[in-house]
Protein backbone atom coordinates (compact mmCIF):
# COMPACT_ATOMS: atom_id res chain seq x y z
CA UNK A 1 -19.90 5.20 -29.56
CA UNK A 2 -18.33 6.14 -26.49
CA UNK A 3 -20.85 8.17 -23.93
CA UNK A 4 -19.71 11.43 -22.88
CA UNK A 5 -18.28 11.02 -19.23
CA UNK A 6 -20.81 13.04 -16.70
CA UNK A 7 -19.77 15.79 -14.09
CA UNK A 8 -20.31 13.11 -11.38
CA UNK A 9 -18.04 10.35 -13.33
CA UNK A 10 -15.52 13.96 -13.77
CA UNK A 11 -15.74 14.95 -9.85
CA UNK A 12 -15.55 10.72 -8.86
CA UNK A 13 -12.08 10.48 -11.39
CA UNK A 14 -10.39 13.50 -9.80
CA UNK A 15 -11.59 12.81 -6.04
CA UNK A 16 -10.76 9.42 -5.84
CA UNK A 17 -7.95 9.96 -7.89
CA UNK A 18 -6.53 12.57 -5.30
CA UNK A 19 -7.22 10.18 -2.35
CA UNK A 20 -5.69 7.57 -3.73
CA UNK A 21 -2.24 9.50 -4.19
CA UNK A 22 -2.59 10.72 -0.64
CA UNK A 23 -3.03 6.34 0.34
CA UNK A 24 0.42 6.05 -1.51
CA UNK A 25 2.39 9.27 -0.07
CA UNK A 26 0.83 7.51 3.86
CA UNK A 27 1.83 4.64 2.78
CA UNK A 28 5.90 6.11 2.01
CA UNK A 29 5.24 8.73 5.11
CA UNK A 30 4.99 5.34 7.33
CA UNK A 31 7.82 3.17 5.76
CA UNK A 32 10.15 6.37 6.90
CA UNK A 33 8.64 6.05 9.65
CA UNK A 34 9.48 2.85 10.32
CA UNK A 35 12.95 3.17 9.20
CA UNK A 36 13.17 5.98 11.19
CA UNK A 37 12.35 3.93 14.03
CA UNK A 38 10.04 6.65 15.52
CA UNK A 39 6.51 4.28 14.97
CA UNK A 40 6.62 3.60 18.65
CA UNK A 41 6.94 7.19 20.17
CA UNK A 42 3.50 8.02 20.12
CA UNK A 43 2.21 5.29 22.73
CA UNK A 44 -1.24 6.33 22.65
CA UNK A 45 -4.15 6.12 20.26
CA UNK A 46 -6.51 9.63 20.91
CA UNK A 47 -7.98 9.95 17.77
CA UNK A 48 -9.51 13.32 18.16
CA UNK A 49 -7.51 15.08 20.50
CA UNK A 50 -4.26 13.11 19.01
CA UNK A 51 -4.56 15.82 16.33
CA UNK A 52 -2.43 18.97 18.72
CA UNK A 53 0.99 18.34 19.44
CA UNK A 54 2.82 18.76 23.15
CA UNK A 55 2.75 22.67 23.00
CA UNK A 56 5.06 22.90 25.90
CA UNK A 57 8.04 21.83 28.14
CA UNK A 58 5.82 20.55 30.16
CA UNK A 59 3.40 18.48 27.47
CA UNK A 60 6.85 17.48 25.93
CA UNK A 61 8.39 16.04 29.31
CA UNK A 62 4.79 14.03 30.05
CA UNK A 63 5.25 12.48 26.54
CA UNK A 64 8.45 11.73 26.73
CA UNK A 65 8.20 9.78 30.45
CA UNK A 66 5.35 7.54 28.76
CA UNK A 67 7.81 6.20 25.96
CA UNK A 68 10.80 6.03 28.72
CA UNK A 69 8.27 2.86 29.91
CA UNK A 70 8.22 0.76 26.82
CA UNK A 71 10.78 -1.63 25.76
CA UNK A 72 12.07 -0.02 22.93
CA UNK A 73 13.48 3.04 24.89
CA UNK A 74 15.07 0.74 27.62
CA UNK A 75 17.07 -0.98 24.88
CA UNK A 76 17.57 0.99 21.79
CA UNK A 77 16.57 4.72 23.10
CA UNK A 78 17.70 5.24 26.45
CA UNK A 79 20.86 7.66 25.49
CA UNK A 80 17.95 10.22 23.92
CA UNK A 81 17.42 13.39 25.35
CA UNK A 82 14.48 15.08 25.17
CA UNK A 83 15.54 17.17 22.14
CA UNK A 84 16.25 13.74 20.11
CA UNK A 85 13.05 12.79 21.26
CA UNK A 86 10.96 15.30 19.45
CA UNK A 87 12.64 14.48 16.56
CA UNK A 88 11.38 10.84 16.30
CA UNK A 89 7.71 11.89 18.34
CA UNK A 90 7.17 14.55 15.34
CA UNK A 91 7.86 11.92 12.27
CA UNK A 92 4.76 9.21 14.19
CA UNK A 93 3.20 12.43 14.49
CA UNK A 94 3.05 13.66 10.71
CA UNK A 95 2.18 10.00 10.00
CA UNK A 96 -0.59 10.19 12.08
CA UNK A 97 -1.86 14.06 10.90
CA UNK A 98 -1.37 13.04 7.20
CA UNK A 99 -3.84 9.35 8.22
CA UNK A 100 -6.55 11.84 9.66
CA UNK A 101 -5.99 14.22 6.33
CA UNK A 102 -6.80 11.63 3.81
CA UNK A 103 -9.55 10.04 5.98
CA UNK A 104 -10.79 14.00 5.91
CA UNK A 105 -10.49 14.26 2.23
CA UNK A 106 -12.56 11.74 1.87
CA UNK A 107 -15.40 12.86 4.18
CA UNK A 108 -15.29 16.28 3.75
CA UNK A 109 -16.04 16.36 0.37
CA UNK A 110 -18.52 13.82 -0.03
CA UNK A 111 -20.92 16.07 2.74
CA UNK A 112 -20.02 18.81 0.21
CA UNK A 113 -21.00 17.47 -2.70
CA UNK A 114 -23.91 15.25 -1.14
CA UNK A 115 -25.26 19.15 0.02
CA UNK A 116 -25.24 20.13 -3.54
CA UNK A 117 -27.18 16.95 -4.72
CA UNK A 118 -23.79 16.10 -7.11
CA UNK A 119 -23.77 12.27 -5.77
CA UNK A 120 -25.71 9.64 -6.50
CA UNK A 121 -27.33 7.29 -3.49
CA UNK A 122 -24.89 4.55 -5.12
CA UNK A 123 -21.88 7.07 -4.62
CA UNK A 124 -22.74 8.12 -1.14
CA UNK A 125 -23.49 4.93 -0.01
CA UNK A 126 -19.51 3.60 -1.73
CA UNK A 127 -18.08 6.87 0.06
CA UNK A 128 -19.67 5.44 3.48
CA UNK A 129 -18.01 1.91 2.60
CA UNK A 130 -14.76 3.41 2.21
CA UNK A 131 -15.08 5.78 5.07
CA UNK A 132 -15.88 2.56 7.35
CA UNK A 133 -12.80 0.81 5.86
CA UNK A 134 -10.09 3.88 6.71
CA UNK A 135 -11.35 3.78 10.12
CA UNK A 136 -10.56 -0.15 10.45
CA UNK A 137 -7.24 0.71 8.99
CA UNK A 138 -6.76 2.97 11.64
CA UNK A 139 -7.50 0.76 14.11
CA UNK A 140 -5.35 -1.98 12.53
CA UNK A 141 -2.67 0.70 12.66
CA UNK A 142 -3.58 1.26 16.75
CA UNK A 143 -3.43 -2.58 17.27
CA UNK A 144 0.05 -2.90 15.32
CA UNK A 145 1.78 -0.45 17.52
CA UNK A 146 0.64 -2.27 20.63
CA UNK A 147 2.35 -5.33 19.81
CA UNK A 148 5.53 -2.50 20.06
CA UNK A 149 4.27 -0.45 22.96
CA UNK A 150 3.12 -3.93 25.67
CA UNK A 151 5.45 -6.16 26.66
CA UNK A 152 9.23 -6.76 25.80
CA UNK A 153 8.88 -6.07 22.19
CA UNK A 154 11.37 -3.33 20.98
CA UNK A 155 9.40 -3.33 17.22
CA UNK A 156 5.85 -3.76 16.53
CA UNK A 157 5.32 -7.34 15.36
CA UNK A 158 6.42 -8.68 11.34
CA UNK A 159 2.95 -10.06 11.32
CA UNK A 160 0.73 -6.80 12.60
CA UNK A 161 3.03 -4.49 10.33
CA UNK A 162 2.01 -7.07 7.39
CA UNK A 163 -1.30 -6.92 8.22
CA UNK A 164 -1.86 -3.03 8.52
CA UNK A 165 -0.13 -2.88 5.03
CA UNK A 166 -1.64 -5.09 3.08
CA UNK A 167 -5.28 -3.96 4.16
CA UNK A 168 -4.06 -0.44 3.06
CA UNK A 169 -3.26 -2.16 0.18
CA UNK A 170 -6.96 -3.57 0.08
CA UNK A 171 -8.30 -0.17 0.88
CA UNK A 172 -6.59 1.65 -2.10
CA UNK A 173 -7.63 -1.34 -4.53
CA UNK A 174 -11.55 -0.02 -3.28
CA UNK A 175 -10.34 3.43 -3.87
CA UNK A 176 -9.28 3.03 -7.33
CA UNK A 177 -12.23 0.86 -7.58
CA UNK A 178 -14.88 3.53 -7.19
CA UNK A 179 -13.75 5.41 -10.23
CA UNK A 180 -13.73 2.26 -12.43
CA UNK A 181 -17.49 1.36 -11.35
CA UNK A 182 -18.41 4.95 -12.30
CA UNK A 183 -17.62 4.66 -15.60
CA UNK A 184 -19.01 0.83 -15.67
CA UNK A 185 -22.42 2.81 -14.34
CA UNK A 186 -22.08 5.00 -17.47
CA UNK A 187 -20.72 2.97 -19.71
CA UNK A 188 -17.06 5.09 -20.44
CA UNK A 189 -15.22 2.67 -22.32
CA UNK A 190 -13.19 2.48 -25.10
CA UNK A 191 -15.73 2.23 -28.36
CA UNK A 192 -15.71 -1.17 -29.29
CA UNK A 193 -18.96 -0.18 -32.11
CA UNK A 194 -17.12 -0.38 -35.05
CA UNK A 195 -14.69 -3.77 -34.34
CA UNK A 196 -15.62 -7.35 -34.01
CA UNK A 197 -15.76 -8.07 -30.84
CA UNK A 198 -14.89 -11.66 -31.58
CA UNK A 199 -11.61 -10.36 -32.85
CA UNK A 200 -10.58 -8.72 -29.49
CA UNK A 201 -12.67 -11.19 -26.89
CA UNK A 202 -10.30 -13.29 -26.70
CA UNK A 203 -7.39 -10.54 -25.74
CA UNK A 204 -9.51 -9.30 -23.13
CA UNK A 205 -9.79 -12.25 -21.64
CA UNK A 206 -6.04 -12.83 -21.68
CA UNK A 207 -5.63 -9.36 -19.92
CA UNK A 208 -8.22 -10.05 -17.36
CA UNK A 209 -6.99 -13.74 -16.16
CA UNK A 210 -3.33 -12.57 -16.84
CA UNK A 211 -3.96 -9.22 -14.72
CA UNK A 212 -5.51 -11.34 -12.22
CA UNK A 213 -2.82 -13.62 -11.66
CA UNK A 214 -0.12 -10.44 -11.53
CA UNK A 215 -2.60 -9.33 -8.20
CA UNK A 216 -2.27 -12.40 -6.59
CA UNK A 217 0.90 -12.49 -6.56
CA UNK A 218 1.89 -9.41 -6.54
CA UNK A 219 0.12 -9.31 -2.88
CA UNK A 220 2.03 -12.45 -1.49
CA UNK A 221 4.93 -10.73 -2.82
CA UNK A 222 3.91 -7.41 -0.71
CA UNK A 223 3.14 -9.59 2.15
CA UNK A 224 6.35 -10.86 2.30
CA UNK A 225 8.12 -7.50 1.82
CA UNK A 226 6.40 -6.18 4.51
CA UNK A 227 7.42 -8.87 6.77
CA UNK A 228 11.02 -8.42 5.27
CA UNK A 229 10.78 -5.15 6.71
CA UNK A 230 9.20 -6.18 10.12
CA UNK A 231 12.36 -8.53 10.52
CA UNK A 232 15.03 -6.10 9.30
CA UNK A 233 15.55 -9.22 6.99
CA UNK A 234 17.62 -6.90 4.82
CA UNK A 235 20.25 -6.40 7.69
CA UNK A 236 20.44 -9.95 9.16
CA UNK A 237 21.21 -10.52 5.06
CA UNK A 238 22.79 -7.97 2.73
CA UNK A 239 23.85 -10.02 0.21
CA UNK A 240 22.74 -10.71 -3.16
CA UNK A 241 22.20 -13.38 -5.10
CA UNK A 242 23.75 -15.85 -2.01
CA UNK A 243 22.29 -15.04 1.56
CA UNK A 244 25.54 -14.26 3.86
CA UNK A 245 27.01 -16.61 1.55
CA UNK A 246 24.66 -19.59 0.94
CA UNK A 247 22.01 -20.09 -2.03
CA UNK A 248 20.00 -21.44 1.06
CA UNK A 249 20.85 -20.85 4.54
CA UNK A 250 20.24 -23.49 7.58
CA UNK A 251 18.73 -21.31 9.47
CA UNK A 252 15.89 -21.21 6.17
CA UNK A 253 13.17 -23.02 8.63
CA UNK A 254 14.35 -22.30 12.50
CA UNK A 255 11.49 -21.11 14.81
CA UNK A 256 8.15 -19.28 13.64
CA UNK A 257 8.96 -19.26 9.89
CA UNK A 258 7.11 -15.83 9.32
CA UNK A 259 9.57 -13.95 11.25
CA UNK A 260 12.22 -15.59 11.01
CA UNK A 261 14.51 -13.04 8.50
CA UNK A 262 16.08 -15.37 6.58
CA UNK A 263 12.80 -16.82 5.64
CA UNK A 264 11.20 -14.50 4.99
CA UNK A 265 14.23 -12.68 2.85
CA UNK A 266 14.28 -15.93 0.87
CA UNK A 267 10.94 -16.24 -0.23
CA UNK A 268 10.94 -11.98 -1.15
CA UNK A 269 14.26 -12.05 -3.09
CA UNK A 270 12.85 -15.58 -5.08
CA UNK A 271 8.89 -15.13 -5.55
CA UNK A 272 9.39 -11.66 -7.57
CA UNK A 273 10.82 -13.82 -10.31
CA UNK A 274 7.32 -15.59 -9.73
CA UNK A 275 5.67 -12.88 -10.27
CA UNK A 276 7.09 -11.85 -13.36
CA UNK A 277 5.65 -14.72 -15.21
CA UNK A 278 2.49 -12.83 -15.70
CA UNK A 279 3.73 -9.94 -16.06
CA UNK A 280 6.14 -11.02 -19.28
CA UNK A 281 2.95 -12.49 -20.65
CA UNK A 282 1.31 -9.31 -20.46
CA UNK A 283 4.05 -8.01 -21.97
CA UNK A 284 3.54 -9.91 -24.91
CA UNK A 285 -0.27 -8.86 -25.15
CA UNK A 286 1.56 -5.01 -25.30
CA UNK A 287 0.47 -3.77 -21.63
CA UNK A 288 4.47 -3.33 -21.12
CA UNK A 289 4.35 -0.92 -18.56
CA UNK A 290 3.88 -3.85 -15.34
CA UNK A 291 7.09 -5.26 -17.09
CA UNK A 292 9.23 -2.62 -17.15
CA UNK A 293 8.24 -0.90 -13.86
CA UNK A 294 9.23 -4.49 -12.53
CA UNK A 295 12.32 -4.52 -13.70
CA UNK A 296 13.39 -1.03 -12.12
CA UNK A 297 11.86 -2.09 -8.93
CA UNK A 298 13.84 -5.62 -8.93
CA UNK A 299 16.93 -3.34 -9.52
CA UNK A 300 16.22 -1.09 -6.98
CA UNK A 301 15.73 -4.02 -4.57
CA UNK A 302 18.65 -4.97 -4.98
CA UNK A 303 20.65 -2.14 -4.74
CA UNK A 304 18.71 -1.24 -1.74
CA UNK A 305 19.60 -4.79 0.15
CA UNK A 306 23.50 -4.56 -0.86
CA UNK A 307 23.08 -0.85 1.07
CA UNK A 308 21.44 -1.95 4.09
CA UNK A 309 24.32 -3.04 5.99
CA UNK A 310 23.77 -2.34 9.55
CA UNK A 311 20.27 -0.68 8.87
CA UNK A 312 18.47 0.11 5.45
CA UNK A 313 18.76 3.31 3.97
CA UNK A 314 15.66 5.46 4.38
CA UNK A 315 15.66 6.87 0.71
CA UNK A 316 16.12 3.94 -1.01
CA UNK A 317 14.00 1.92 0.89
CA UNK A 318 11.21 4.73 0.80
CA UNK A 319 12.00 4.64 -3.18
CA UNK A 320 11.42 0.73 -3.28
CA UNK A 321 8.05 1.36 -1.04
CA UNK A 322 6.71 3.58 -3.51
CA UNK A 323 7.97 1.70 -6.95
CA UNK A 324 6.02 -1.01 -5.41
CA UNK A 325 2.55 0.80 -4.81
CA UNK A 326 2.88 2.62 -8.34
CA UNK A 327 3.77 -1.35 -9.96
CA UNK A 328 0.27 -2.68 -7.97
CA UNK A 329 -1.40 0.52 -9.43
CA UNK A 330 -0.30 -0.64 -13.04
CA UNK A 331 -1.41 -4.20 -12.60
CA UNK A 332 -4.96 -3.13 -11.44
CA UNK A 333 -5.58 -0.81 -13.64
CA UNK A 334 -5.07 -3.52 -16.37
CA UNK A 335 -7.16 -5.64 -14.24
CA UNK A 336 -10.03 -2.95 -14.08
CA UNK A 337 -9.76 -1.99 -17.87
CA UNK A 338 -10.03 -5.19 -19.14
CA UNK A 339 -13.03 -6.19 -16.90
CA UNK A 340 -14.49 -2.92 -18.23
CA UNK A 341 -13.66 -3.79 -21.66
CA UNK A 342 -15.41 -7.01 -21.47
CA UNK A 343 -18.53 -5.51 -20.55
CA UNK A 344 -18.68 -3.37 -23.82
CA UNK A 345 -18.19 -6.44 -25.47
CA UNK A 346 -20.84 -8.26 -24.49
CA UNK A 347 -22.79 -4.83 -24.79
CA UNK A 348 -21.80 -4.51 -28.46
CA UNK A 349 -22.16 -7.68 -29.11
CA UNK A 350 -26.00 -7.94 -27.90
CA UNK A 351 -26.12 -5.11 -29.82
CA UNK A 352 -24.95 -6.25 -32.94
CA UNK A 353 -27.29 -9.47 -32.76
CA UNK A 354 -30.23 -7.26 -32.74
């Protein structure tokens, strides 16, 4: 029979769980951000002091001269005044704030509940793993705005903005993680006592290698729709299903390949259908839910390219950010469940033998 979940496996559930919304509302707080093209107005990394604003004219002038020296004000920028400037410096700066929040409500907590002897030595030590991965994050974050803040560069680079995404990406997957080894610790899953676990081996194995598959590709596919948005590939190309007019343009392979836009809008708009091999197979094994939160998020790709004439649209493109974090969260937590499941099999099973 199932075992009753523990407070610890109860506090772990709703902790992580928390943090791992906060991961997806950064995530959306940095892709408006980005398409608010205010990453680059912060040109500094402090942080600890990072966390108080410019409090007066005089703070707000001194922040404002330092981004008047990078590229991206001398060629985009340079008509702001210092009013417009705020504007753009307090958008990098919630970004920022709501970073050191969820790094916070991480940390925070876990000395709490450490205090009160409500962790185990496994959890603290898994709290410490993830605390050392948000700091690399931010770091990766620091290095991907200098590729934006040194040298001519008027955006941070396709490849850095790829890179500080997908280990976010990575980060979250450890988040969501932490709750599933909890209950693998404990043994919460579903009660396979009273089936054959011959019967359903075989479907759980399907889910797992199927699953599997869907994360694979579902992270080249993020990949490449990060570096769609590091190239404005969605401008240079607006059109769907031709690009500007061609099934495949002849500018497909010109220069570095991974940032060139057309490149990388090709491979975007095509691999999804890759990636919904798996996820119609799953389908078919009734975990539906990939499936059908892939087709809203194909349709609201689209509809967001056809819109992003001249520059994408900030709510759709926020939308399409967030359909895509809450698809990766469906896929894994197949992926988890059915790797949990197979353990009670072979539990029950050993069981039944005896």
């Amino acid at each position: 029979m199932r075992k009753s979940e523990s407070g610890e496996a109860k506090l772990i559930r709703a902790w992580f769980g928390a943090v791992s919304v906060m991961i997806i509302i950064m995530a959306v707080i940095g892709g408006i951000t980005r398409l608010s093209r205010a990453g680059l107005s912060i040109v500094e990394w402090e942080p600890i002091t990072g966390i108080i604003p410019p409090l007066s004219e005089k703070d707000w002038e001194e922040e404002f001269e330092k981004y008047k020296k990078i590229a991206q004000y001398r060629v985009l920028h340079h008509w702001m005044s210092i009013d417009d400037f705020k504007k753009i410096y307090l958008i990098e700066y919630i970004h920022r704030l709501w970073g050191r929040i969820v790094g916070l409500s991480l940390i925070i907590p876990a000395i709490i509940f450490a205090v009160k002897k409500k962790l185990s030595s496994f959890t603290i030590k898994y709290v410490l793993f993830l605390s050392i991965l948000f700091f690399v994050q931010g770091v990766i974050g620091w290095l991907m705005v200098k590729t934006g803040v040194e040298g001519e560069r008027i955006f941070v680079s396709p490849l850095a903005l790829a890179g500080h995404n997908t280990f976010a990406l990575i980060v979250y997957s450890f988040v969501i993680l932490g709750i599933y080894i909890v209950k693998a610790k404990e043994g919460s899953v579903r009660d396979f006592e009273f089936q054959n676990p011959k019967d359903i081996s075989l479907k759980i194995s399907k889910l797992k290698k199927l699953s599997l598959i869907s994360l694979v590709l579902f992270f080249v596919q993020f990949f490449f729709g990060t570096l769609l948005a590091g190239t404005k590939g969605a401008v240079f190309a607006p059109t769907y299903p031709d690009i500007n007019g061609k099934l495949i343009p002849s500018n497909l392979l010109e220069g570095y390949i991974l940032e060139n836009p057309f490149f990388v809008n090709f491979v975007h708009r095509h691999f999804s259908i890759v990636l919904l091999i798996p996820l119609i197979f799953l389908a078919f094994e009734r975990k539906f839910l990939p499936f059908i939160i892939w087709i809203f998020q194909f349709a609201l790709g689209i509809i967001t390219l056809l819109k992003s004439k001249g520059e994408v649209p900030i709510l759709l493109g926020a939308m399409h950010q967030v359909t895509a974090w809450i698809l990766y969260t469906s896929i894994i937590t197949v992926f988890f469940e059915s790797v949990l499941s197979y353990r009670a099999i072979s539990y029950f099973s050993g069981k039944k033998e005896k």
